[in-house]
C-alpha atoms as a PDB file:
ATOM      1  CA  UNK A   1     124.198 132.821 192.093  1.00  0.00           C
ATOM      2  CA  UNK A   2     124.909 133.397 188.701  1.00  0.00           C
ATOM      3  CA  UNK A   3     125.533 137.373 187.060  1.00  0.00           C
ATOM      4  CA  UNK A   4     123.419 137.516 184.255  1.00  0.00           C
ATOM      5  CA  UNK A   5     124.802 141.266 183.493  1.00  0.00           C
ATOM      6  CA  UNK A   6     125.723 141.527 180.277  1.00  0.00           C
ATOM      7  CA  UNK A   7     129.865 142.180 180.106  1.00  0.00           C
ATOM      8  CA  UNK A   8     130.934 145.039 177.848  1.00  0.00           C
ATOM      9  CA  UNK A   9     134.025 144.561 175.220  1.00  0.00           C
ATOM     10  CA  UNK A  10     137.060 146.882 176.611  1.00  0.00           C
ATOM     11  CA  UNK A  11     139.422 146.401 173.803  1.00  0.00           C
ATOM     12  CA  UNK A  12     139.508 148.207 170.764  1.00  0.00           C
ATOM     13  CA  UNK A  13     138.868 151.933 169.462  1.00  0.00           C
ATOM     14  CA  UNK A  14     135.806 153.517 169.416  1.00  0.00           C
ATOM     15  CA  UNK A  15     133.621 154.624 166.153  1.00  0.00           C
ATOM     16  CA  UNK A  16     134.329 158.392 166.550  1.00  0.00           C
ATOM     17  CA  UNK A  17     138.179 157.432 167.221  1.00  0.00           C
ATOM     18  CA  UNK A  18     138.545 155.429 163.367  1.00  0.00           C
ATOM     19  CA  UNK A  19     136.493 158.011 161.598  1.00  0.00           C
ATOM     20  CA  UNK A  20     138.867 160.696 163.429  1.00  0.00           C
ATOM     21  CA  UNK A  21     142.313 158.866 162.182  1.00  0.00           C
ATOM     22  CA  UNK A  22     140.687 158.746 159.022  1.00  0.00           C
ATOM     23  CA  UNK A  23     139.711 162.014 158.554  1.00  0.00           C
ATOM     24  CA  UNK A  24     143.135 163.214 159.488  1.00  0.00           C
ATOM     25  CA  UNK A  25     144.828 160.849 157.078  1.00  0.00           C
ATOM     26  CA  UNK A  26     142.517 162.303 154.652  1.00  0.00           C
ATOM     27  CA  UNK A  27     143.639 165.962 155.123  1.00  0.00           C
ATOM     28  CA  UNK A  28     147.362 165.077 155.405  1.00  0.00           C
ATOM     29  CA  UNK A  29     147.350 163.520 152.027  1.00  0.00           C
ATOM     30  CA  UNK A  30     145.240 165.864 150.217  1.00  0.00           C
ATOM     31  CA  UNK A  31     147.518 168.610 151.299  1.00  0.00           C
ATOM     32  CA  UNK A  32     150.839 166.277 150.394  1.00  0.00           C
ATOM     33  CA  UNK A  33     149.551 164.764 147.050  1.00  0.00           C
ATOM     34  CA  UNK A  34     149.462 168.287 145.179  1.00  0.00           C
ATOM     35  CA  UNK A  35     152.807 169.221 146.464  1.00  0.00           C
ATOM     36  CA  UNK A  36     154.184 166.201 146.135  1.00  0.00           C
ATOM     37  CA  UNK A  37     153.039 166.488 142.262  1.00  0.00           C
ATOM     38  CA  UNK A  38     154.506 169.655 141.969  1.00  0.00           C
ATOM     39  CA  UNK A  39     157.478 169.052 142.632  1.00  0.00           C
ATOM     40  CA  UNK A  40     157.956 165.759 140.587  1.00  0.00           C
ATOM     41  CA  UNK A  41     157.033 168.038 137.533  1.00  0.00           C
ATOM     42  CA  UNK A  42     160.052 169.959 138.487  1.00  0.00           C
ATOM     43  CA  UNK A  43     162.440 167.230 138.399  1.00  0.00           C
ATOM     44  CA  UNK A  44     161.257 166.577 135.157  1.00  0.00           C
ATOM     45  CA  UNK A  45     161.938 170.108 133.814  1.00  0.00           C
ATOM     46  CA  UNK A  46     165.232 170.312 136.115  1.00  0.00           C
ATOM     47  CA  UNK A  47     166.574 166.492 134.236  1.00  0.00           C
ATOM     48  CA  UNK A  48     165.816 168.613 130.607  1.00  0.00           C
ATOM     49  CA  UNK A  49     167.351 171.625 131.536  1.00  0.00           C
ATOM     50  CA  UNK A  50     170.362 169.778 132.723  1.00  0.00           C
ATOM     51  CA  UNK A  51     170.261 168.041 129.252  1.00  0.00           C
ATOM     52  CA  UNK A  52     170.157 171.188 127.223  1.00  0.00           C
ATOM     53  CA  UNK A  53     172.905 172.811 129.207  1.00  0.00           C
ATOM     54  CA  UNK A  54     175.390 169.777 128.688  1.00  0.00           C
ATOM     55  CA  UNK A  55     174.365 170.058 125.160  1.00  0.00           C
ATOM     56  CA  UNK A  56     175.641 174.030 125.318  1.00  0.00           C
ATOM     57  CA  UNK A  57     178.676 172.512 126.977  1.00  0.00           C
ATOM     58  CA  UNK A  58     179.712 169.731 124.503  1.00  0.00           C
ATOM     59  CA  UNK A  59     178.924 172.513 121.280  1.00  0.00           C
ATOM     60  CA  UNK A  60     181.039 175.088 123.205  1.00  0.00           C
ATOM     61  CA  UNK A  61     184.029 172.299 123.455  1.00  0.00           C
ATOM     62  CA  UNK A  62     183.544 171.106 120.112  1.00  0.00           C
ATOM     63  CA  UNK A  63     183.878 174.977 118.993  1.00  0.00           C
ATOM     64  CA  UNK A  64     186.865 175.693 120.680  1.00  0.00           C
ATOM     65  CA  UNK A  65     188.522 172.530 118.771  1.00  0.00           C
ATOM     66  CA  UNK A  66     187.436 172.790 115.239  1.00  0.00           C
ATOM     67  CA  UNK A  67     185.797 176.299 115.233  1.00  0.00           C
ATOM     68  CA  UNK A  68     182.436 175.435 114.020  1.00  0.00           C
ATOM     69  CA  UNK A  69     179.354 173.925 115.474  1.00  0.00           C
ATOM     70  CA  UNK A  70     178.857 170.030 114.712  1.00  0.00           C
ATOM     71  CA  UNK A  71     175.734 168.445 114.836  1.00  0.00           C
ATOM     72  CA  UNK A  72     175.963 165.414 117.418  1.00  0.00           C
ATOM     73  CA  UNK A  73     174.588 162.308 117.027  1.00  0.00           C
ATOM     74  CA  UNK A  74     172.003 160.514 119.460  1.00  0.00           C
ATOM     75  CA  UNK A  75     174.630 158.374 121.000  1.00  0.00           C
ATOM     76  CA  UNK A  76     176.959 161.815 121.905  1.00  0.00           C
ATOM     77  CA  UNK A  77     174.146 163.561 124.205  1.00  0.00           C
ATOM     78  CA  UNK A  78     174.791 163.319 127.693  1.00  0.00           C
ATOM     79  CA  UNK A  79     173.546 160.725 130.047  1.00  0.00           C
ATOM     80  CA  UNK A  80     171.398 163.553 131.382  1.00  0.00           C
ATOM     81  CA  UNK A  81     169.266 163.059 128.344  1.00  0.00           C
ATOM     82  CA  UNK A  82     168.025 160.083 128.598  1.00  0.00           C
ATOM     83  CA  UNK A  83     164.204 159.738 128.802  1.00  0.00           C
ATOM     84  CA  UNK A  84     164.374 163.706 127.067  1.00  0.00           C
ATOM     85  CA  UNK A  85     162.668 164.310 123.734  1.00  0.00           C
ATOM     86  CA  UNK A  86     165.731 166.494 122.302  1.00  0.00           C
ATOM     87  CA  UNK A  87     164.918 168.219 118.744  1.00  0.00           C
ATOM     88  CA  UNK A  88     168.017 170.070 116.696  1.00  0.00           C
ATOM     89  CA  UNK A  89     165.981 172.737 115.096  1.00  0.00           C
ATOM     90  CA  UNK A  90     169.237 174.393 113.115  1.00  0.00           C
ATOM     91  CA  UNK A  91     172.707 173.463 112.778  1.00  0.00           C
ATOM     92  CA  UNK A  92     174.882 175.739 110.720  1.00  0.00           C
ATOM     93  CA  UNK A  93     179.097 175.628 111.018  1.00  0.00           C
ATOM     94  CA  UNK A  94     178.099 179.257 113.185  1.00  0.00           C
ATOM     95  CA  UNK A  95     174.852 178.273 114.618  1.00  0.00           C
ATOM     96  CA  UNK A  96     172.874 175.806 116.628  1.00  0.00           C
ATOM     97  CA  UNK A  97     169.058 175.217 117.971  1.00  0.00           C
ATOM     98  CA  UNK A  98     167.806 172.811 120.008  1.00  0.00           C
ATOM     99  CA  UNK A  99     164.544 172.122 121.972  1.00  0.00           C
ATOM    100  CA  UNK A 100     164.036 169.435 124.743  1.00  0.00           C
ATOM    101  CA  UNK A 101     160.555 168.397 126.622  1.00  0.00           C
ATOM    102  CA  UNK A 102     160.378 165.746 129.200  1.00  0.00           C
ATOM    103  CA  UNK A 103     157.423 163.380 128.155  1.00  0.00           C
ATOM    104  CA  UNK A 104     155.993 163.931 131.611  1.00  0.00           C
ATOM    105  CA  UNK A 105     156.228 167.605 132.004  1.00  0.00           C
ATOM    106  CA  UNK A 106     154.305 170.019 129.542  1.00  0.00           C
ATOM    107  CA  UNK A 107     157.245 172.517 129.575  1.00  0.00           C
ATOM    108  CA  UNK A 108     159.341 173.467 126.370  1.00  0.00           C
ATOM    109  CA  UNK A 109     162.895 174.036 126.608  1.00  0.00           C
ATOM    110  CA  UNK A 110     165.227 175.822 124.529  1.00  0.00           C
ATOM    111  CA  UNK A 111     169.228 176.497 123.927  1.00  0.00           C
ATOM    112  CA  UNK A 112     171.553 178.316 121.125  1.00  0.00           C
ATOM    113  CA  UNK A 113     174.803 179.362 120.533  1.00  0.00           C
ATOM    114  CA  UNK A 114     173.392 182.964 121.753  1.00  0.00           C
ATOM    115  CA  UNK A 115     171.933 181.889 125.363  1.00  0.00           C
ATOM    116  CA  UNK A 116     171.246 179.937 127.668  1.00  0.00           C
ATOM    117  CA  UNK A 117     168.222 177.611 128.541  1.00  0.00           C
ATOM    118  CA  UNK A 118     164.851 179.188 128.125  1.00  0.00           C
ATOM    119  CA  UNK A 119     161.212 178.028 128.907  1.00  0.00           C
ATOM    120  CA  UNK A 120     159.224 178.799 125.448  1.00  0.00           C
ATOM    121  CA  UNK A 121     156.160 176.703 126.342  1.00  0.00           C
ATOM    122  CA  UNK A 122     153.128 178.786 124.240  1.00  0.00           C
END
């Protein structure tokens, strides 16, 4: 005689176990994603303060030789720079600006001859 019993499937995962990964997959990233975010806005803001503060460094050289501040050209500012938005705001033989924003971060730097770099985002 013949068993007519329907056989069950033993392989796999159950409903409840998928929609369980998933869920837990879903909480991992949405408490990574923001963090992760966070911190890739400051890298941006670390690359432009970097920038500015080799800027400071190359002024403070070029001082020491000539004894007055010399605006540099594109091509001079560090490789730290690259990618930067750097604006000379004044450049006098005794005095120098400048202001640097990352296009991906919405923070405003800021370096003179006086001080260091400063966030001045309004």
């Amino acid at each position: 005689m013949q068993n007519t019993s329907p056989t069950r499937f033993c392989g796999g995962f159950s409903l409840i176990e998928v929609i369980m990964a998933v869920l837990v997959v879903a909480v991992l990233a949405s408490v990574l994603i923001p963090n992760l975010l966070v911190s890739r806005q400051r890298a941006f803001d670390a690359q432009t303060q970097a920038c500015l503060k080799e800027l400071n460094t190359q002024h403070l050289v070029a001082f020491t030789e000539d004894f007055e501040y010399t605006s540099l050209l594109v091509a001079d500012y560090p490789p730290s720079c690259n990618g930067v938005n750097v604006t000379e705001v004044t450049m006098t033989p005794s005095y120098y600006e400048y202001t640097a924003q990352h296009p991906q971060s919405p923070n405003i730097f800021a370096t003179d001859a006086n001080s260091g770099v400063e966030n001045v985002t309004p």
